[in-house]
Protein backbone atom coordinates (compact mmCIF):
# COMPACT_ATOMS: atom_id res chain seq x y z
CA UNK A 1 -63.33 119.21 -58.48
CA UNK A 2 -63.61 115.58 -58.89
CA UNK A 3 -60.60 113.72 -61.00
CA UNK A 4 -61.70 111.19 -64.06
CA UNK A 5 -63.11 108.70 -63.92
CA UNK A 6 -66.43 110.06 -62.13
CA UNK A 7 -70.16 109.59 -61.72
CA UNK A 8 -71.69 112.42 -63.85
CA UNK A 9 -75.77 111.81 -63.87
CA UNK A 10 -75.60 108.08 -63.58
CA UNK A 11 -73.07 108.05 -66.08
CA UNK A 12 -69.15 106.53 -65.52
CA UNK A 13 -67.45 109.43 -67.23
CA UNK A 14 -63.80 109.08 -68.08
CA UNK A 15 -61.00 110.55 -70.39
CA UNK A 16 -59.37 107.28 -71.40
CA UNK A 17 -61.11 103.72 -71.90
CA UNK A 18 -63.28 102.33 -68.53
CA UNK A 19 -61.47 99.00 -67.06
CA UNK A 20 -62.81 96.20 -66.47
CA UNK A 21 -63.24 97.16 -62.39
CA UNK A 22 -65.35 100.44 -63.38
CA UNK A 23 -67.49 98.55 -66.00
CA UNK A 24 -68.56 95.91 -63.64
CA UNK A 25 -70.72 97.95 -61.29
CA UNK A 26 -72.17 99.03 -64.52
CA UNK A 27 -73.16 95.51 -65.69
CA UNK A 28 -74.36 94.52 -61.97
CA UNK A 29 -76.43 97.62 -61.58
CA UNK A 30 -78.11 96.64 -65.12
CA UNK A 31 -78.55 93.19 -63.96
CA UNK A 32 -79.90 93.71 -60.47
CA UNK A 33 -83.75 94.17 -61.74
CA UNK A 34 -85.22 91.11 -59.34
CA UNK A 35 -84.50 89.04 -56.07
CA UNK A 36 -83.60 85.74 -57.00
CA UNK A 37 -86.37 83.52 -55.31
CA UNK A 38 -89.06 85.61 -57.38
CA UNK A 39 -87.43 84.63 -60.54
CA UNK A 40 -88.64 81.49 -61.01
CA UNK A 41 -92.55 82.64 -60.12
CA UNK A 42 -92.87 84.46 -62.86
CA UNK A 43 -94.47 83.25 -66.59
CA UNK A 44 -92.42 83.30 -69.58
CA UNK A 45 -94.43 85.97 -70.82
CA UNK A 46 -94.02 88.16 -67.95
CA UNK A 47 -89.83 87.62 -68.17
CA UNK A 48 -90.30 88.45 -71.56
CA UNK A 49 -91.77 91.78 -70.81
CA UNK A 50 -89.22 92.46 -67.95
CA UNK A 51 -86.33 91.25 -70.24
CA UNK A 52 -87.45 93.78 -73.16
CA UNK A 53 -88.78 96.78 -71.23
CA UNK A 54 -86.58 96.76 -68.10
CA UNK A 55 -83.28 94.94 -68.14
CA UNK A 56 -82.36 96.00 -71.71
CA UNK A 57 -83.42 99.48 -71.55
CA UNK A 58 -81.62 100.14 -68.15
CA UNK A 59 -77.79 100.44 -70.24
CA UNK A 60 -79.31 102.63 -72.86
CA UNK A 61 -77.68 105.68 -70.91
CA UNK A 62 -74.36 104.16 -70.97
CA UNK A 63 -74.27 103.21 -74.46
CA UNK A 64 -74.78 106.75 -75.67
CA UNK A 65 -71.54 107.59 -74.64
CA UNK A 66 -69.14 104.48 -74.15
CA UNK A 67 -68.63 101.36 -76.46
CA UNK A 68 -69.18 98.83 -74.11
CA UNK A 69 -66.67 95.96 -73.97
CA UNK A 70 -67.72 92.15 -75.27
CA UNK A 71 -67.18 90.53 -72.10
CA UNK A 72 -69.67 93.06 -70.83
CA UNK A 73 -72.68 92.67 -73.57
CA UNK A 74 -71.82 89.24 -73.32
CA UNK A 75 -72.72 88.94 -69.23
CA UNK A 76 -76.00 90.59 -69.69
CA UNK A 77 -77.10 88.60 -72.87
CA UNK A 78 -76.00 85.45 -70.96
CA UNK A 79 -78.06 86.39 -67.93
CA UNK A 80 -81.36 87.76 -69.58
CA UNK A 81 -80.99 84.42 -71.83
CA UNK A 82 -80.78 82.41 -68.52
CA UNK A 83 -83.83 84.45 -67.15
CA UNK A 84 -86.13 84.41 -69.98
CA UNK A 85 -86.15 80.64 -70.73
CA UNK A 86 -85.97 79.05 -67.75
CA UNK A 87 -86.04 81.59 -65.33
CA UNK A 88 -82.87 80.84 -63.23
CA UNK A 89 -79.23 82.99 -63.58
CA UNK A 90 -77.61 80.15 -65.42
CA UNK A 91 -78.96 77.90 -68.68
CA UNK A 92 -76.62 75.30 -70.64
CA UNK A 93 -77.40 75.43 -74.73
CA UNK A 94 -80.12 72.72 -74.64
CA UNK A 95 -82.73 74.66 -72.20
CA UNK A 96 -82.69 77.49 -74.90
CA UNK A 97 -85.34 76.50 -77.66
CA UNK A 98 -84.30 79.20 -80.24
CA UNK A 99 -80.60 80.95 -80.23
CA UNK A 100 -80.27 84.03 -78.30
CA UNK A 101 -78.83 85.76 -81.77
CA UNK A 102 -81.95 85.36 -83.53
CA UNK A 103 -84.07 85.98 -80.19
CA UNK A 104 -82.69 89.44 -80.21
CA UNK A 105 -83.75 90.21 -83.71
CA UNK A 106 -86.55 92.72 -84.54
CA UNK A 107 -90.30 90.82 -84.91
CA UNK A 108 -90.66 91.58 -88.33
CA UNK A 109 -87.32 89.55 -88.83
CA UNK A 110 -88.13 86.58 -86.64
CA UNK A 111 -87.24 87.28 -83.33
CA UNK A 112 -89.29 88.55 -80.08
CA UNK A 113 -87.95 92.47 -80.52
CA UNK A 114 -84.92 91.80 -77.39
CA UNK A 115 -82.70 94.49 -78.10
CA UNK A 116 -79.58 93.28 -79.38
CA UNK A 117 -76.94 95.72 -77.56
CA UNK A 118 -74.37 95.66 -79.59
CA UNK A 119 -76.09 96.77 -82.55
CA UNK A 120 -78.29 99.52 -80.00
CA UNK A 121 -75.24 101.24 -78.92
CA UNK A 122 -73.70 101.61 -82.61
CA UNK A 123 -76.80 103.35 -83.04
CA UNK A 124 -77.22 105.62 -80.13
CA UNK A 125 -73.53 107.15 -80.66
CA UNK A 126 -74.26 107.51 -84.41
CA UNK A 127 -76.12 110.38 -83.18
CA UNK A 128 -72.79 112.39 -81.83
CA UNK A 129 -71.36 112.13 -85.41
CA UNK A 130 -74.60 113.05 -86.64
CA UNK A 131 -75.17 116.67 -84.37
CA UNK A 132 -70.93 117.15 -85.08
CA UNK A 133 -71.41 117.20 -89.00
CA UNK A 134 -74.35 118.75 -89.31
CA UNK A 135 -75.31 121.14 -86.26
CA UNK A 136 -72.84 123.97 -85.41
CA UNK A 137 -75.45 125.50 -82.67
CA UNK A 138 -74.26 122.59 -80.35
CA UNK A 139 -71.64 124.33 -77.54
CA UNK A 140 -69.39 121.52 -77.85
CA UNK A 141 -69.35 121.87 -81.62
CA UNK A 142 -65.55 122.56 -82.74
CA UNK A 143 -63.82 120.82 -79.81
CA UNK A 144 -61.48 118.17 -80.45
CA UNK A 145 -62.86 114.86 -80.62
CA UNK A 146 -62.20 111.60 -80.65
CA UNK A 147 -64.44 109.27 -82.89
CA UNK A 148 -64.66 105.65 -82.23
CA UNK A 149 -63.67 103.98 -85.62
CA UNK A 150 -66.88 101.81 -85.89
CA UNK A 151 -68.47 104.56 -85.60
CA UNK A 152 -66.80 106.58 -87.85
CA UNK A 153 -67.10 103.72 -90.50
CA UNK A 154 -70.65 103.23 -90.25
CA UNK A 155 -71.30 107.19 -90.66
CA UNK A 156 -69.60 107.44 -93.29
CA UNK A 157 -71.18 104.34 -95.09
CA UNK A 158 -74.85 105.48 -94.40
CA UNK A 159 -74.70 109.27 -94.49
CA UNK A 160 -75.27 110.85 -98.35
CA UNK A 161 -74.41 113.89 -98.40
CA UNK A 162 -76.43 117.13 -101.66
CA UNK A 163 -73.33 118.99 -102.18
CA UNK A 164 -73.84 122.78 -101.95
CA UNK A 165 -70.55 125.16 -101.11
CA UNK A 166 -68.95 121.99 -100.62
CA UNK A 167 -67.13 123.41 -97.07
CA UNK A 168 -68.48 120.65 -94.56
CA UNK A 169 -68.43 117.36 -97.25
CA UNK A 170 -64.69 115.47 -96.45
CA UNK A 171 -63.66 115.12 -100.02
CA UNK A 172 -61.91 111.32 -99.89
CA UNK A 173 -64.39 109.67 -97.31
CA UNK A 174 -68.34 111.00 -97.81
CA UNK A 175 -70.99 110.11 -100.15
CA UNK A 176 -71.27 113.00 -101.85
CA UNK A 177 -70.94 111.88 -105.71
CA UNK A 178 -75.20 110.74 -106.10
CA UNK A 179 -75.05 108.87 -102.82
CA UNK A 180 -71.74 107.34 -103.82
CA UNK A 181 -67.97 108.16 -102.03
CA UNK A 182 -64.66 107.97 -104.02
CA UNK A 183 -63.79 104.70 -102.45
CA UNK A 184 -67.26 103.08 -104.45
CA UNK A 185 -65.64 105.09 -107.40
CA UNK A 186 -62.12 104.73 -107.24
CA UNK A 187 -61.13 101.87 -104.63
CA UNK A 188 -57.59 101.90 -105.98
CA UNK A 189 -56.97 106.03 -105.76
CA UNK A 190 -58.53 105.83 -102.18
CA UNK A 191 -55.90 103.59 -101.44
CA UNK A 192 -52.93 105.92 -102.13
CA UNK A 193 -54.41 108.58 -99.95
CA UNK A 194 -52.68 109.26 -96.35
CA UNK A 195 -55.17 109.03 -93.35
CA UNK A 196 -54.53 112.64 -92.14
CA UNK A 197 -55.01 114.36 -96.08
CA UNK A 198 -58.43 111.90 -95.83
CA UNK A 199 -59.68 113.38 -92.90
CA UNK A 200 -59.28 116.82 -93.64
CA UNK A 201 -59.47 117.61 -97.22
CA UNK A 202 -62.97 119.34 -98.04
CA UNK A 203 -64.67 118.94 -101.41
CA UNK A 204 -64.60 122.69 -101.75
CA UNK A 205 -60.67 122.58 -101.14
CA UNK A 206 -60.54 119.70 -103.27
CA UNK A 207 -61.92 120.92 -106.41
CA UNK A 208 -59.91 124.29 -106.10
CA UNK A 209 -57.49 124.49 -108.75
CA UNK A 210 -57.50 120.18 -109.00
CA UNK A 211 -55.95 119.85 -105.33
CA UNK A 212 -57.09 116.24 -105.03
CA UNK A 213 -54.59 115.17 -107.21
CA UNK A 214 -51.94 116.51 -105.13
CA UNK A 215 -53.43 114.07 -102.56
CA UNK A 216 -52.19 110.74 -104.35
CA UNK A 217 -49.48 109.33 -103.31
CA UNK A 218 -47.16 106.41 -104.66
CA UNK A 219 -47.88 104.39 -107.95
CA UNK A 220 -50.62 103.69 -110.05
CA UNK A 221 -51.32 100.37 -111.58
CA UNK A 222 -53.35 100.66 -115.03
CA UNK A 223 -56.59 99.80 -112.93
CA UNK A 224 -55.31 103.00 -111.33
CA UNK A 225 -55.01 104.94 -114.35
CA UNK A 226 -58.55 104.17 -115.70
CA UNK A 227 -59.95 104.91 -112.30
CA UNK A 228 -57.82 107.90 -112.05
CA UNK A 229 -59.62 109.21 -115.60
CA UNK A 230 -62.83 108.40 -114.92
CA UNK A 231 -62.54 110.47 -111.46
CA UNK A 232 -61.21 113.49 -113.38
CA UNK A 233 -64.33 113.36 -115.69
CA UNK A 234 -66.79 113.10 -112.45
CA UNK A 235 -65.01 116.25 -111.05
CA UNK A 236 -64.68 118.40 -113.88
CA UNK A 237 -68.75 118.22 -114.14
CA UNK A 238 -69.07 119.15 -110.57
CA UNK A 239 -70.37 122.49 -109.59
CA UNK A 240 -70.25 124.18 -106.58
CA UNK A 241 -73.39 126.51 -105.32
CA UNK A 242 -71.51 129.20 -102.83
CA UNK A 243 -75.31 129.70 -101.94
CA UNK A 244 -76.33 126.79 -100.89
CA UNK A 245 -75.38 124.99 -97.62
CA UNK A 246 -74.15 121.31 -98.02
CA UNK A 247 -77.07 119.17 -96.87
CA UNK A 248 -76.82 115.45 -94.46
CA UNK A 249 -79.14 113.16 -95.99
CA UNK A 250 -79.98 110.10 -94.16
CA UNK A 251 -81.68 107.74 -96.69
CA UNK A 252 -83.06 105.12 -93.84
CA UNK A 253 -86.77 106.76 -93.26
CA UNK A 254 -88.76 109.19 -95.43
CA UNK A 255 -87.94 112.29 -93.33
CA UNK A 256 -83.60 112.15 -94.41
CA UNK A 257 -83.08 112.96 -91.24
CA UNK A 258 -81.18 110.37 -88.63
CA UNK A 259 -83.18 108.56 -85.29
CA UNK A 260 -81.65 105.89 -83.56
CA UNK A 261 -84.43 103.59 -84.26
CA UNK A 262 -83.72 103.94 -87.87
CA UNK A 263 -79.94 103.61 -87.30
CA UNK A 264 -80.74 100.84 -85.38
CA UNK A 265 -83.33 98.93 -87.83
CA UNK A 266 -80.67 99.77 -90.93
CA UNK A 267 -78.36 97.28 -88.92
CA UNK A 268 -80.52 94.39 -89.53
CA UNK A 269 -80.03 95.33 -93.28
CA UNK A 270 -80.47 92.17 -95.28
CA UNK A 271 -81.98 89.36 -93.23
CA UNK A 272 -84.83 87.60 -94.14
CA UNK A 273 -88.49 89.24 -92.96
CA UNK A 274 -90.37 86.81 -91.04
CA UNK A 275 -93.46 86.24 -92.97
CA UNK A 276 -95.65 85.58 -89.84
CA UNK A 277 -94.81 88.06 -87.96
CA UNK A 278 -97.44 90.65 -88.25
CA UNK A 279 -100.01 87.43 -88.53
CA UNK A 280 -99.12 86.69 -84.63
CA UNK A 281 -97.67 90.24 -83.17
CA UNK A 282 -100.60 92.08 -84.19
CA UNK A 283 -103.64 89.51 -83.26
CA UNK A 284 -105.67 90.10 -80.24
CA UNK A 285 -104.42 87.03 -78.23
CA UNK A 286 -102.35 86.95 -75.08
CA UNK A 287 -99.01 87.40 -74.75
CA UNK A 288 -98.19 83.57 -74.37
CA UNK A 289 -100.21 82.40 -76.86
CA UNK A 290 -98.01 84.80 -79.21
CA UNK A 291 -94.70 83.18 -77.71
CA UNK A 292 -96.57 79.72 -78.00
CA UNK A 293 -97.22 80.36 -82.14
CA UNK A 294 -93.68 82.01 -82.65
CA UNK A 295 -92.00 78.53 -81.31
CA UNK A 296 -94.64 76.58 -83.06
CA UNK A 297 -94.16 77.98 -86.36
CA UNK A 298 -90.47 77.26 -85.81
CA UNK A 299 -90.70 73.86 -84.97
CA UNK A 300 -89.26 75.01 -81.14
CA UNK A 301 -91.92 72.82 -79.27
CA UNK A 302 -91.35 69.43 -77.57
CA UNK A 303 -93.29 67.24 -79.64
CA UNK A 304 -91.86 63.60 -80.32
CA UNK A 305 -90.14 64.06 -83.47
CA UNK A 306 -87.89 67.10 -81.75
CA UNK A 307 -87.36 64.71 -78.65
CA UNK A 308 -86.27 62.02 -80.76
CA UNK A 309 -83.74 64.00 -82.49
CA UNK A 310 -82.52 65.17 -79.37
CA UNK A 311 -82.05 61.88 -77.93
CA UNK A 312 -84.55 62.38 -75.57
CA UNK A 313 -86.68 59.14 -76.60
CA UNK A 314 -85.37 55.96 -78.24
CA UNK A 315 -88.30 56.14 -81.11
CA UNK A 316 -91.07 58.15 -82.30
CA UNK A 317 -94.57 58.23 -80.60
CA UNK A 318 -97.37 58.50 -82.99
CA UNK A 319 -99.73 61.25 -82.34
CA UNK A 320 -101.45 61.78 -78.60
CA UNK A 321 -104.60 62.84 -79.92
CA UNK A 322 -105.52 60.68 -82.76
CA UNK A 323 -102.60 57.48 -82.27
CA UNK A 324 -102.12 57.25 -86.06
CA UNK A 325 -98.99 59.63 -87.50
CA UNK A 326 -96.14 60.48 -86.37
CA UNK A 327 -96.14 63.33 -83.52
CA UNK A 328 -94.69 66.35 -84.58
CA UNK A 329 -96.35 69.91 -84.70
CA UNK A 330 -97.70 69.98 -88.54
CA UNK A 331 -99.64 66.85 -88.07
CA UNK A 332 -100.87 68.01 -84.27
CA UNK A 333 -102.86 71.52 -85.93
CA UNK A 334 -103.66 70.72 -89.60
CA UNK A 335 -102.66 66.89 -90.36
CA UNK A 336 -104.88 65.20 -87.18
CA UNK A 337 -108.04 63.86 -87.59
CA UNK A 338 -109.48 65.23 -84.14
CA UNK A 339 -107.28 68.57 -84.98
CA UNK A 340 -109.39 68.78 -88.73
CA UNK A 341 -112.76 68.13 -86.59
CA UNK A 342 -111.60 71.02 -84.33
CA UNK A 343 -111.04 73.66 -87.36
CA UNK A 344 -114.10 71.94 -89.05
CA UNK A 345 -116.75 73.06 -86.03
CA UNK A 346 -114.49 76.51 -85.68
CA UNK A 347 -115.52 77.53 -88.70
CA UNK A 348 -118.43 76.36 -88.98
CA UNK A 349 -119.89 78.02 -86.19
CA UNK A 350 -117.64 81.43 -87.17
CA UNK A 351 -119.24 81.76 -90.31
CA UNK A 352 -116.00 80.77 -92.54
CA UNK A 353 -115.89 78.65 -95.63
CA UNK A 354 -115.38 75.01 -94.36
CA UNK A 355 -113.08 74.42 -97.57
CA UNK A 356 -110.59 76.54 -95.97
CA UNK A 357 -110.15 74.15 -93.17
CA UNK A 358 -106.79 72.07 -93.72
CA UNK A 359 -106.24 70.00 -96.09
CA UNK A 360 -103.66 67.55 -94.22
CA UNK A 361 -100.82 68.26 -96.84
CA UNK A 362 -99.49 71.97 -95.78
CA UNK A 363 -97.69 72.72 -92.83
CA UNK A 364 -99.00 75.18 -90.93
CA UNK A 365 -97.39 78.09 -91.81
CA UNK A 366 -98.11 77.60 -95.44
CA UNK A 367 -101.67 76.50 -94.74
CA UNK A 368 -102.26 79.68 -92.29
CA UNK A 369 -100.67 81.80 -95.17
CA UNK A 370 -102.45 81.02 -97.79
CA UNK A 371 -105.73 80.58 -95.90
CA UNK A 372 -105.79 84.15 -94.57
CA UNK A 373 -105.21 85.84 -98.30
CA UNK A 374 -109.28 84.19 -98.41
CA UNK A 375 -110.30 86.52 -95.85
CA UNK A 376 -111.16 90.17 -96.08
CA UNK A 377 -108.49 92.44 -95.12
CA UNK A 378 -111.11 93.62 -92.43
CA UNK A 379 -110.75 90.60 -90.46
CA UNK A 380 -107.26 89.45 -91.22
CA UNK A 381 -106.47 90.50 -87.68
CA UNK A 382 -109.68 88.95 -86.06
CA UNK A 383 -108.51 85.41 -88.13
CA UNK A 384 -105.18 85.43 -87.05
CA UNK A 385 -106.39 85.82 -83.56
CA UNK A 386 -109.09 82.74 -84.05
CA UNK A 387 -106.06 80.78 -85.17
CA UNK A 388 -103.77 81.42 -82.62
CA UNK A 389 -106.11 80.21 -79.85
CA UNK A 390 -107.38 77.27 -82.09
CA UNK A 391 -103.50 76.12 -82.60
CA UNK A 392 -102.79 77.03 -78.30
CA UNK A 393 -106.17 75.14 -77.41
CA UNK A 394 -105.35 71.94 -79.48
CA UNK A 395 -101.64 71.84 -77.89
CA UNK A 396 -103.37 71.88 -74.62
CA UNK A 397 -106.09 69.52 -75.19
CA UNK A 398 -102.63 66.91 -76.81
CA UNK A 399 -100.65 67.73 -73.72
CA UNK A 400 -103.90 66.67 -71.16
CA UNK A 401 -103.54 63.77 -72.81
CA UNK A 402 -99.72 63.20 -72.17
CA UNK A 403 -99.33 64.09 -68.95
CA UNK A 404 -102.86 63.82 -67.11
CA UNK A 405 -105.93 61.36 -66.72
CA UNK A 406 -108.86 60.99 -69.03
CA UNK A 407 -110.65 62.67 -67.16
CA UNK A 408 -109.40 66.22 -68.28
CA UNK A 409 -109.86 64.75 -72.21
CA UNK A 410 -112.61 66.97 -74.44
CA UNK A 411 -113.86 65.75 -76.82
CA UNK A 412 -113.45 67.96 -80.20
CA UNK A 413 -117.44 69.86 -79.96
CA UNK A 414 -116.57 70.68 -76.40
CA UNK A 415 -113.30 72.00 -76.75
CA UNK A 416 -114.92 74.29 -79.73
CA UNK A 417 -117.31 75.25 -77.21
CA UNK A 418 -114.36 76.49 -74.83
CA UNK A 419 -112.71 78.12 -77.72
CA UNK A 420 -115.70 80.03 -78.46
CA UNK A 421 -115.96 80.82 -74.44
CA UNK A 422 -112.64 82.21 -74.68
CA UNK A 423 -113.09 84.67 -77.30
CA UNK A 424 -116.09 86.25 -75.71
CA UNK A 425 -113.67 86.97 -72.38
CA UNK A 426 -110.88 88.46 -75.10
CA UNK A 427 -113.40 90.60 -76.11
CA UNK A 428 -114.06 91.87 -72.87
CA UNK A 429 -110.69 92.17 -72.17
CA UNK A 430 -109.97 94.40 -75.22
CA UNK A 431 -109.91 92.42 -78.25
CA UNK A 432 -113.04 93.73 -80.01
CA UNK A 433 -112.41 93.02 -83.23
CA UNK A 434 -112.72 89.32 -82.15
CA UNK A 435 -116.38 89.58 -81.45
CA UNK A 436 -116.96 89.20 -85.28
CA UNK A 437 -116.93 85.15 -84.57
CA UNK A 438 -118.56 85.42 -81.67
CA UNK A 439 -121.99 87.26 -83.18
């Protein structure tokens, strides 16, 4: 027999909390995914993919059954942020064009889809709580354990409960009152009650002969009182059915029953939705044209107006490809006069309405937004994917002109012409429905 802690299926198993020494081979394993000279050979796109689908996925184990220490979460992010943006095992704040917070966040909410650990392994070990309340069939069910408090909290927060025979519902700390607990009811009678009587008293026990009251403790203030009444009322129209099991309801997908991608998406509760998202994550173009439009859209790329804030140029240059405005990424895809010329011949040639091209007064976003709601939904996706490439194909027609000869300058008909060259090898590669603007 091996003594705690021990290797158990990959897994550091112990009885008490892991130190510091028995996390670290943990962390090391999770970061050991590539020799360090092939680091920097590899496209942002492809450390993207590596980043998402390797190096977070390889703790997934370990967070199902151990909360794993800050210092910990905070070595990988640090790493996979170094990795992803410049490639190397160490970055300083300025190298990173968008925060590694937001990074981590879900498309639809902004970010690239990078799990965010800490929130992944709240999830994952939501399950445990889950199978303990509400399937007795497990062999461990009825052993004494130990739930970690954030865990506990968040159950308890997210879990409604249909009250039946009322035996499994904890009377003080579930949502069992029409999705609400006693502490949304009566925050000032929750108070009074002691942490053991919480954790054990069952609604069924609870309701017998008004045994809940016997639960308060100490003095109530006439907030108390009124909250006290109105809690009486609530239970003397409650009605137990000895027939009927008391039923889990997890109200964060259609089925009410809990997944740890659910659990996990519920923790993003509340930020904004990204309205571009699905416009660049579900278009036929390349991964790094996708990365290209989620900076752009940002404002992330290094056009003048983002070096000059930056302190990286003493003034403003005025635009590479048409030497009139001020360069910044707005005027470079929708303001610019070669840039209108470009969309102008684009749709021309794709069969769109020329009076959708840009005006020269939206940003892009805006303009791409509202432009799109003129196409049929049947080709939403095809648009979004003509865009894309129009927006990556202008960027590197402007940055030919910043950093090489004339000699690699198009003129705006042949650069449509490549475009259109382009989207005939997408849709041999795949993208079909991009064919539309190619007939």
């Amino acid at each position: 027999m091996d003594k705690f802690p021990c290797k158990y299926l990959g897994l550091q198993l112990s009885i008490w909390q892991l130190t510091r020494a028995e996390w670290q081979p943990i962390v090391d394993n999770v970061l050991n995914f590539l020799p360090g000279w092939q680091r920097g050979l590899i496209t942002r796109a492809g450390r993207l993919v590596l980043v998402h689908d390797v190096v977070m996925a390889r703790p997934t184990h370990h967070l199902l059954v151990a909360d794993a220490p800050k210092w910990a979460v905070e070595c990988v992010n640090k790493r996979c942020r170094a990795f992803f943006w410049e490639g190397t095992e160490q970055i300083h704040g300025g190298q990173c064009l968008v925060s590694w917070q937001k990074v981590c966040r879900p498309k639809e909410l902004g970010g690239l889809g990078i799990m965010d650990l800490k929130r992944h392994g709240l999830a994952l070990r939501l399950r445990w709580e889950w199978l303990r309340r509400t399937d007795p069939s497990k062999p461990w069910h009825g052993l004494p354990m130990t739930c970690n408090p954030q865990v506990q909290i968040a159950f308890n927060s997210l879990v409604h409960w249909r009250l039946g025979s009322g035996d499994k519902v904890l009377f003080w700390k579930d949502r069992w009152i029409d999705g609400a607990s006693i502490d949304d009811i009566a925050p000032d009678i929750k108070k009074l009650i002691r942490t053991q009587t919480a954790n054990k008293r069952l609604v069924k026990d609870g309701l017998l002969n008004h045994r809940w009251a016997s639960d308060i403790t100490g003095e109530l203030s006439t907030d108390g009182l009124i909250q006290l009444i109105r809690l009486w009322e609530i239970m003397l129209n409650t009605q137990l059915n000895p027939n009927q099991q008391d039923e889990a309801i997890w109200p964060w997908n259609e089925r009410g029953v809990y997944t740890s991608a659910s659990a996990y998406k519920m923790l993003f509760m509340g930020a904004i939705k990204a309205a571009f998202a699905c416009w660049i994550w579900k278009c036929w173009a390349p991964l790094p044209i996708k990365i290209f439009m989620w900076l752009a859209l940002q404002y992330r790329v290094w056009t003048s107006d983002r070096r000059l804030r930056h302190g990286l140029q003493e003034q403003a240059s005025s635009c590479f490809l048409c030497a009139q405005e001020e360069d910044n990424i707005d005027h470079i895809m929708t303001q610019c006069a070669y840039s209108k010329q470009v969309w102008f011949t684009t749709f021309s040639r794709s069969r769109i309405d020329t009076l959708l091209i840009p005006d020269g007064n939206n940003t892009l976003e805006t303009w791409w937004g509202a432009t799109r709601k003129h196409i049929h939904k049947t080709y939403r996706r095809a648009f979004d994917s003509l865009v894309s490439l129009v927006c990556w194909s202008i960027w590197k027609q402007r940055n030919n002109r910043v950093f090489r000869d004339n000699s690699n300058w198009m003129s705006a008909t042949e650069l449509v012409t490549k475009i259109f060259e382009e989207l005939h090898l997408w849709t041999l590669a795949g993208g079909k429905g991009v064919s539309v603007w190619c007939e």
